[in-house]
C-alpha atoms as a PDB file:
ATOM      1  CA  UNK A   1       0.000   0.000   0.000  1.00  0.00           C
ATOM      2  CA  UNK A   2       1.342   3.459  -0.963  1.00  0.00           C
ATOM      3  CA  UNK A   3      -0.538   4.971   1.630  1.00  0.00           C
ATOM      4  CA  UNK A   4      -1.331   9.426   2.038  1.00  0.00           C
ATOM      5  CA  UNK A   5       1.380  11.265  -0.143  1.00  0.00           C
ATOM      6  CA  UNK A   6       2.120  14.693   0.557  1.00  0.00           C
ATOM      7  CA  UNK A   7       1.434  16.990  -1.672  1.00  0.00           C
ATOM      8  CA  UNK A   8       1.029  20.989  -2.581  1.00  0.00           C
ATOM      9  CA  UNK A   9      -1.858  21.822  -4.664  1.00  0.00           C
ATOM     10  CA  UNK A  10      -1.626  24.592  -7.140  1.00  0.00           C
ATOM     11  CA  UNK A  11      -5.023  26.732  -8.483  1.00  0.00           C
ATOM     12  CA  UNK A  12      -4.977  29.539 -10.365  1.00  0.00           C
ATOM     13  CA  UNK A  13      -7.315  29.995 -13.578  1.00  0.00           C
ATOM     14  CA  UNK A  14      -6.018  28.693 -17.041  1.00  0.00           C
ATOM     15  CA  UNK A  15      -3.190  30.675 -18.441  1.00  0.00           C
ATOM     16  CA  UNK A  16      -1.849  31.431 -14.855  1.00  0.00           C
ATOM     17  CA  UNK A  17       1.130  29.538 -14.962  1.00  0.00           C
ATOM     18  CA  UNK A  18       0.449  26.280 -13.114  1.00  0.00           C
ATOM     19  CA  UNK A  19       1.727  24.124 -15.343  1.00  0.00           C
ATOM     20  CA  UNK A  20       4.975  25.900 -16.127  1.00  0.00           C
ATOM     21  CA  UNK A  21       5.285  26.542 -12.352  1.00  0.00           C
ATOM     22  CA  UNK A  22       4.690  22.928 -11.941  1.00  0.00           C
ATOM     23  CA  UNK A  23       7.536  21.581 -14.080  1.00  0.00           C
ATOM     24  CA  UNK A  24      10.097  24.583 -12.576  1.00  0.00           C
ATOM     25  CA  UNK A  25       9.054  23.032  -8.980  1.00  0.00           C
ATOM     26  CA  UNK A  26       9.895  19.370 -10.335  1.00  0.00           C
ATOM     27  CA  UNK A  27      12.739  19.746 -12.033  1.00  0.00           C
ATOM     28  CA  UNK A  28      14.394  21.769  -8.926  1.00  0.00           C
ATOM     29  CA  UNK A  29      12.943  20.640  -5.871  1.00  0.00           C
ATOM     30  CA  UNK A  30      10.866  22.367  -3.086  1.00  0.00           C
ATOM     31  CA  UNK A  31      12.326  22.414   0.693  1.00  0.00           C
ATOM     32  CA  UNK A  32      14.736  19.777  -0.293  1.00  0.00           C
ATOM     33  CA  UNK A  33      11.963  17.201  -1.261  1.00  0.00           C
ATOM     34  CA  UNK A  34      12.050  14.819  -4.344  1.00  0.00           C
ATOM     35  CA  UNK A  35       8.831  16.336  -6.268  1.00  0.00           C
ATOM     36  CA  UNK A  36       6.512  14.935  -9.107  1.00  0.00           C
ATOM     37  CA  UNK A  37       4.194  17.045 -11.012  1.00  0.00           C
ATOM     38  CA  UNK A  38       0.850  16.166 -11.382  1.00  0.00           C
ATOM     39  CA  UNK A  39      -0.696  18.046 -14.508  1.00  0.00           C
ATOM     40  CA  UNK A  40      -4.303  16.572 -14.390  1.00  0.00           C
ATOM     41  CA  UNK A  41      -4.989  18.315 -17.694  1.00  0.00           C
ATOM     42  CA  UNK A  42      -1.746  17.161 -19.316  1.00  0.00           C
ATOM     43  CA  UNK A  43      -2.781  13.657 -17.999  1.00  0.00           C
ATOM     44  CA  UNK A  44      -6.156  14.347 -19.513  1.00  0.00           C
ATOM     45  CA  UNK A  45      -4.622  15.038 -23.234  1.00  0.00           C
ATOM     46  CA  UNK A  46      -2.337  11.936 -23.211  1.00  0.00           C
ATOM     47  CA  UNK A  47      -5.354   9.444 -22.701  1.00  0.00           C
ATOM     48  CA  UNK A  48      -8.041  11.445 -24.409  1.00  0.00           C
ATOM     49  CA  UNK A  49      -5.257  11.289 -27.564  1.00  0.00           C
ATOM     50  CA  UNK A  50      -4.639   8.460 -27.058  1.00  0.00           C
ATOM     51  CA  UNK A  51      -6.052   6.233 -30.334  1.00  0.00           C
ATOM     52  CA  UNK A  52      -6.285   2.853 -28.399  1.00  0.00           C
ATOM     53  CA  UNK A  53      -8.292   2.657 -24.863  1.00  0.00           C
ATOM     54  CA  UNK A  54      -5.076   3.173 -22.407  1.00  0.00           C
ATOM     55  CA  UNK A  55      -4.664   0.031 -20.209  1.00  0.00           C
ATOM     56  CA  UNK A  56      -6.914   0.095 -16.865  1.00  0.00           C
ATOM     57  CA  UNK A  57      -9.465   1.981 -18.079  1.00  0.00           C
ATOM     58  CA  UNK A  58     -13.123   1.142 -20.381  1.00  0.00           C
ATOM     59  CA  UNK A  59     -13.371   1.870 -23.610  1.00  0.00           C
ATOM     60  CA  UNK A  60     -16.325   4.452 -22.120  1.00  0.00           C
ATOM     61  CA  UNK A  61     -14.216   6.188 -19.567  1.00  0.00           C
ATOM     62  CA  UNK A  62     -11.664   6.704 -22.698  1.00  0.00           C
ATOM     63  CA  UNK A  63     -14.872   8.390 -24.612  1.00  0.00           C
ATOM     64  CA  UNK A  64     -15.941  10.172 -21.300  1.00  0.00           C
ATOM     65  CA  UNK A  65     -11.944  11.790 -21.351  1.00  0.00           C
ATOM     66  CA  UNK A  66     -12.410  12.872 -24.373  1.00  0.00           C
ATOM     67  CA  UNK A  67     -15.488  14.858 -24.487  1.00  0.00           C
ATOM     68  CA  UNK A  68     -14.154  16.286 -21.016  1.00  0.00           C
ATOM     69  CA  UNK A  69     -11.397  17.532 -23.587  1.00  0.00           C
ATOM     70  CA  UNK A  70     -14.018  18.754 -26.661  1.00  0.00           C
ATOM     71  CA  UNK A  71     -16.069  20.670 -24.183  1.00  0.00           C
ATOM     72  CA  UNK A  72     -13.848  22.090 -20.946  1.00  0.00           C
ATOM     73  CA  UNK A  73     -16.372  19.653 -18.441  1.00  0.00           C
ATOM     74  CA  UNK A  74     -15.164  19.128 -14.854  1.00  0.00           C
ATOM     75  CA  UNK A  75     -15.072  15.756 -13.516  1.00  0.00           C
ATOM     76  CA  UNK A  76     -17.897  15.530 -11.092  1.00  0.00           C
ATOM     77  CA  UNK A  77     -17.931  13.545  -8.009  1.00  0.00           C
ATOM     78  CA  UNK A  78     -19.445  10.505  -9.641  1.00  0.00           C
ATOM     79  CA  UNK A  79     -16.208  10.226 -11.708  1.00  0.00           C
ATOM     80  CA  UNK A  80     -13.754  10.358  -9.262  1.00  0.00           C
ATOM     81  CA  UNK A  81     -12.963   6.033  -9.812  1.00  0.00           C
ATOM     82  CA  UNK A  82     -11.551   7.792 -13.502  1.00  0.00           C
ATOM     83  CA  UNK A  83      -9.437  10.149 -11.600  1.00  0.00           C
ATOM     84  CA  UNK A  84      -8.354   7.390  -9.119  1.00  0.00           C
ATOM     85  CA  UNK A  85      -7.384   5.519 -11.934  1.00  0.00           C
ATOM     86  CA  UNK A  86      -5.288   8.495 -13.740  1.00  0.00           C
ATOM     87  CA  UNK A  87      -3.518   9.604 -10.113  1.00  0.00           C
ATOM     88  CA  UNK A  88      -2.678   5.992  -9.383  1.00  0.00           C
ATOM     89  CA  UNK A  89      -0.980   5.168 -13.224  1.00  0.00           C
ATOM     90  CA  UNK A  90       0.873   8.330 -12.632  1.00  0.00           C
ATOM     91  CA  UNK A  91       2.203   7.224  -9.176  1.00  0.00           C
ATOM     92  CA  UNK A  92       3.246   4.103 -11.157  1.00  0.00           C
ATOM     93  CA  UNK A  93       4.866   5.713 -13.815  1.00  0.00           C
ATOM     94  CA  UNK A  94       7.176   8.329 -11.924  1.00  0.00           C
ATOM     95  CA  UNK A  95       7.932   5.533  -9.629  1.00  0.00           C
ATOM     96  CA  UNK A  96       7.052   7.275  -6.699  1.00  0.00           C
ATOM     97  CA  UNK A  97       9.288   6.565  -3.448  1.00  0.00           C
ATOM     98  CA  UNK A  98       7.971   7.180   0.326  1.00  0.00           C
ATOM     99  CA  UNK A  99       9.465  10.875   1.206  1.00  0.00           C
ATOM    100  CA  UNK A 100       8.457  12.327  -2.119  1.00  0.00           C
ATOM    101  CA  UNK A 101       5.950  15.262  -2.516  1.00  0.00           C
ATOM    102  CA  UNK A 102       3.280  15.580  -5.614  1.00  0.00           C
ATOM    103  CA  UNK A 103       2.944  19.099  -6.893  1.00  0.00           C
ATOM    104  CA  UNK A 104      -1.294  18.823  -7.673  1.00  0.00           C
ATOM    105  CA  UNK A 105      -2.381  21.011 -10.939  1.00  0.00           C
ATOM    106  CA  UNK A 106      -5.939  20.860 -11.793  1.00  0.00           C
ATOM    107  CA  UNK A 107      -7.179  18.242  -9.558  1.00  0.00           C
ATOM    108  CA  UNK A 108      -9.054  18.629  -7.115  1.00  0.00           C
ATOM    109  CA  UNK A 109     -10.986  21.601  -9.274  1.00  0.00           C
ATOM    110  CA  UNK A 110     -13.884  21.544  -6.498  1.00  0.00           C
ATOM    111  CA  UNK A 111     -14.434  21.057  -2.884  1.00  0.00           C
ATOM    112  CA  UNK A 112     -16.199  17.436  -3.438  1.00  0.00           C
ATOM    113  CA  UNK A 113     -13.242  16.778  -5.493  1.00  0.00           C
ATOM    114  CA  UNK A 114     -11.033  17.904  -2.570  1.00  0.00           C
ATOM    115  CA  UNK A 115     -12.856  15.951  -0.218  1.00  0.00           C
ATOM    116  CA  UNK A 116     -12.442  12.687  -1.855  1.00  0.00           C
ATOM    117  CA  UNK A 117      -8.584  13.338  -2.811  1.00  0.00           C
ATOM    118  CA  UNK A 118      -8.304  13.240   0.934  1.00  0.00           C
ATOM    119  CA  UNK A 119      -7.913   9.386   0.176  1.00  0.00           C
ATOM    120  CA  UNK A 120      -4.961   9.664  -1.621  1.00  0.00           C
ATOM    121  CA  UNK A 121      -3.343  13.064  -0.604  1.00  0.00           C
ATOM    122  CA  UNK A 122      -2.613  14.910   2.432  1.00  0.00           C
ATOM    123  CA  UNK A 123      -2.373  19.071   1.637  1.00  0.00           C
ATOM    124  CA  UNK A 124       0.219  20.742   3.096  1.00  0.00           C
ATOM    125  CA  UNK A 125       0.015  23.781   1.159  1.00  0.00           C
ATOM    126  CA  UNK A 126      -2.217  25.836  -1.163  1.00  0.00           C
ATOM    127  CA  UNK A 127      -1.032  28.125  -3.707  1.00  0.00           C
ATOM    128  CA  UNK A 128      -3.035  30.029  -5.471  1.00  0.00           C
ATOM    129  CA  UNK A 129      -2.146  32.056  -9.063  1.00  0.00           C
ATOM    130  CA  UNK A 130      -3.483  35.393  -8.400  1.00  0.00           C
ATOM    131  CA  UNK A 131      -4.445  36.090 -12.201  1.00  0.00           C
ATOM    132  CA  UNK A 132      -7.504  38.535 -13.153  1.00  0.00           C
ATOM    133  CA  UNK A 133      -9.096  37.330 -16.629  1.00  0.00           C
ATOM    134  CA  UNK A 134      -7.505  40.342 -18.708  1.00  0.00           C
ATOM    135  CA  UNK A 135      -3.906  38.954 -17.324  1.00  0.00           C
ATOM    136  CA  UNK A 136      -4.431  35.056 -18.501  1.00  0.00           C
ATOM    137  CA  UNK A 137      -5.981  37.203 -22.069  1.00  0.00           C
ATOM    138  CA  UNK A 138      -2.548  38.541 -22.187  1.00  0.00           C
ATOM    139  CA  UNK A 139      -0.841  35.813 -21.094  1.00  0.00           C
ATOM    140  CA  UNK A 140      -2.473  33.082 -23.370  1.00  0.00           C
ATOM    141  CA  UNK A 141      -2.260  35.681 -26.367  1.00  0.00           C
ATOM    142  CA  UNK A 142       1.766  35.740 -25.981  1.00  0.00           C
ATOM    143  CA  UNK A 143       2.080  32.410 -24.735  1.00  0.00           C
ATOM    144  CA  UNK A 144       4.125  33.640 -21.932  1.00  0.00           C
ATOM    145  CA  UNK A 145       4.631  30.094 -19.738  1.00  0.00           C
ATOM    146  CA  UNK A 146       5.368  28.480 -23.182  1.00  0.00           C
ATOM    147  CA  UNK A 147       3.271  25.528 -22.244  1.00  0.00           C
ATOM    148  CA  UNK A 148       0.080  27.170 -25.337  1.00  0.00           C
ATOM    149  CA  UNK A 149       1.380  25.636 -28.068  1.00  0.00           C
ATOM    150  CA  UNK A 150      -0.748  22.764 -29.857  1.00  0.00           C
ATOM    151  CA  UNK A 151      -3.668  22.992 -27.371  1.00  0.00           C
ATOM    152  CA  UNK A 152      -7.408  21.976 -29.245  1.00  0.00           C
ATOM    153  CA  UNK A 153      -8.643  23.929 -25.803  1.00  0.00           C
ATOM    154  CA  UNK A 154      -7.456  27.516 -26.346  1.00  0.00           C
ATOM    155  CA  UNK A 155     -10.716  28.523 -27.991  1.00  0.00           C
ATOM    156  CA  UNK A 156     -11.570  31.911 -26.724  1.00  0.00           C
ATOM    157  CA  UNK A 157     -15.149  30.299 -25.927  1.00  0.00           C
ATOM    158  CA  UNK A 158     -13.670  27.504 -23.558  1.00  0.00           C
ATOM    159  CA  UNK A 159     -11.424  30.111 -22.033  1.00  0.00           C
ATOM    160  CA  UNK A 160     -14.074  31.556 -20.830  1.00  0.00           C
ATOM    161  CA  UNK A 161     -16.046  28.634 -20.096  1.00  0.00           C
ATOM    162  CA  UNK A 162     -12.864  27.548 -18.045  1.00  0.00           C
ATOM    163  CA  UNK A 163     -12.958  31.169 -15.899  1.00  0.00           C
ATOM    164  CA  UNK A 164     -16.558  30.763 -15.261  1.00  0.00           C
ATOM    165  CA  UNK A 165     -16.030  27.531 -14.231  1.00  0.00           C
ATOM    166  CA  UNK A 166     -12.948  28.448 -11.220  1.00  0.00           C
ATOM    167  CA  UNK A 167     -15.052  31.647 -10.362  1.00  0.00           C
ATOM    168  CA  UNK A 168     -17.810  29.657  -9.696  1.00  0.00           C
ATOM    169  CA  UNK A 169     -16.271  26.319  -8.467  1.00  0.00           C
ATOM    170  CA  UNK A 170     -12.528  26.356  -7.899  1.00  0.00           C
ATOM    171  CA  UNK A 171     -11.833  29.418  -6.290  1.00  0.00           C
ATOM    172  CA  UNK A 172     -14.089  27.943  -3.451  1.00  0.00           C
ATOM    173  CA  UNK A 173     -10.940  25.741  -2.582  1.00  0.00           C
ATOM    174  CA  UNK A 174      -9.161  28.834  -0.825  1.00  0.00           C
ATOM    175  CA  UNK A 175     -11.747  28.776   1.680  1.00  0.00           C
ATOM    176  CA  UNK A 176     -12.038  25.112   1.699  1.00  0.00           C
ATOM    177  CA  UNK A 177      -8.549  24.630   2.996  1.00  0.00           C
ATOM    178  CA  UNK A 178      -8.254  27.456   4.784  1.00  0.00           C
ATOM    179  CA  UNK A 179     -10.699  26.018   7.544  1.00  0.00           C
ATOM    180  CA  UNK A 180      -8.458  23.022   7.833  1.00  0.00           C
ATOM    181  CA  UNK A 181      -5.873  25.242   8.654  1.00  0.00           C
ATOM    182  CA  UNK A 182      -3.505  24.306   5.151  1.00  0.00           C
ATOM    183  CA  UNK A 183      -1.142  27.075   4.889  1.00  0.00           C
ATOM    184  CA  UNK A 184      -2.402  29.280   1.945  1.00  0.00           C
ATOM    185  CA  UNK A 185       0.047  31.313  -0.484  1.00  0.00           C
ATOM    186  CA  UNK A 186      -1.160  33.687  -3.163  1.00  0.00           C
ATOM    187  CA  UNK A 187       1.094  34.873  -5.949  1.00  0.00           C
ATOM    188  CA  UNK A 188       0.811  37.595  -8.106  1.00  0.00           C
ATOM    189  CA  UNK A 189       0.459  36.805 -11.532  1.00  0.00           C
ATOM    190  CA  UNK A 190       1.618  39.216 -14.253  1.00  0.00           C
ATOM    191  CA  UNK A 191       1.437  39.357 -18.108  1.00  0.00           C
ATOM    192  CA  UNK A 192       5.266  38.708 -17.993  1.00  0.00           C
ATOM    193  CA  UNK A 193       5.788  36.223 -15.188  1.00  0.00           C
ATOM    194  CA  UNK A 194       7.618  33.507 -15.534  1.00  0.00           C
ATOM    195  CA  UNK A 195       7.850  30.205 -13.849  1.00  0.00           C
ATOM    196  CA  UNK A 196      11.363  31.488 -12.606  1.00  0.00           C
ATOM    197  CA  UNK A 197       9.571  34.278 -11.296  1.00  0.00           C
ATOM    198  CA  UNK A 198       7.105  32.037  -9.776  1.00  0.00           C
ATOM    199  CA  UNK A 199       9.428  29.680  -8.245  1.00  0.00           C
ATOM    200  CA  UNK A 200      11.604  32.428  -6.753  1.00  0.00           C
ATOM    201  CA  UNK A 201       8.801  34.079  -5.105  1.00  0.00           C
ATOM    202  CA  UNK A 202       6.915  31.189  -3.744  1.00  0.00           C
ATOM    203  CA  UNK A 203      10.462  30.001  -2.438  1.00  0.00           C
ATOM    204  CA  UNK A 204      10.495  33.346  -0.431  1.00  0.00           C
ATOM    205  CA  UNK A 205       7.530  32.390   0.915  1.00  0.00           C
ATOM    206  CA  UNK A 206       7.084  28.601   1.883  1.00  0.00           C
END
């Protein structure tokens, strides 16, 4: 049994910088921890593209991936076996060790998500992308984490769709974990900032 892994979760709406931020925190480290990004959304893509039905999973949770790509859906709390199944083959595949810490990105994305993660992952920190929607405009428009290129979900309408849906349904994780007394850390998002920017602030601060 793998048992609770520590992790830090990352929100921020899309274009923000999580997923840049993400790979800066894995590739260096974070308080002298071994650390593993978890880019639900990234995870997302490689099944949903993914021609063949992806070992472990039905040939209808493959379908269900996919339209949660077409149209920008959340996984609700019904589907949480799917993202079970997704955390659990990523575990596998970084070869996760006792001691390590997961840097969360897009999952949980709502507090009954957050309460059933509780299975898998102890919190120890929130950070949340401070981004207004005419900053992740910018930032999208100039691609300024790098991480734009290629993506099928950069349609101006599921932008949108994607802000609605953290105004109405992410955002609520802030207060979520701040009544379980998770240390909270909000960053500043500009049009320019990069992950190094990121990373060197939110080292200032942990």
């Amino acid at each position: 049994m793998r048992g609770i892994v520590d992790a830090i979760l990352l929100i921020g709406p899309t274009g923000a910088g999580k997923s840049p931020l993400g790979d800066h925190i894995e590739e260096r480290g974070l308080s002298g921890r071994r650390c593993h990004h978890f880019d639900f959304g990234s995870q997302l893509r490689r099944i949903g593209q993914d021609s063949e039905v992806p070992q472990g999973f039905t040939s209808e949770e493959h379908l269900f991936v996919r339209e949660v790509l077409e149209k920008a859906l959340l996984l609700e709390r019904e589907h949480f076996p799917i993202a079970r199944k997704i955390v659990s083959s990523f575990l596998d595949m970084r070869r996760y060790e006792k001691g390590d810490m997961v840097i969360l990105n897009g999952l949980p994305r709502h507090v009954e998500q957050a309460i059933d993660m509780d299975s898998l992952f102890s919190v120890r920190a929130l950070v949340v992308l401070d981004c207004p929607p005419e900053v992740v405009h910018k930032r999208i428009s100039k691609n300024t984490g790098g991480d734009r290129t290629g993506r099928d979900d950069d349609d101006i309408s599921l932008i949108e769709k994607k802000l609605r849906i953290f105004k109405t349904r992410t955002a609520a994780l802030v207060g979520h974990y701040s009544k379980r007394s998770c240390r909270i850390i909000t960053l500043d998002v500009t049009p320019e900032a990069t992950a190094g920017d990121l990373y060197a602030e939110l080292l200032m601060r942990i």
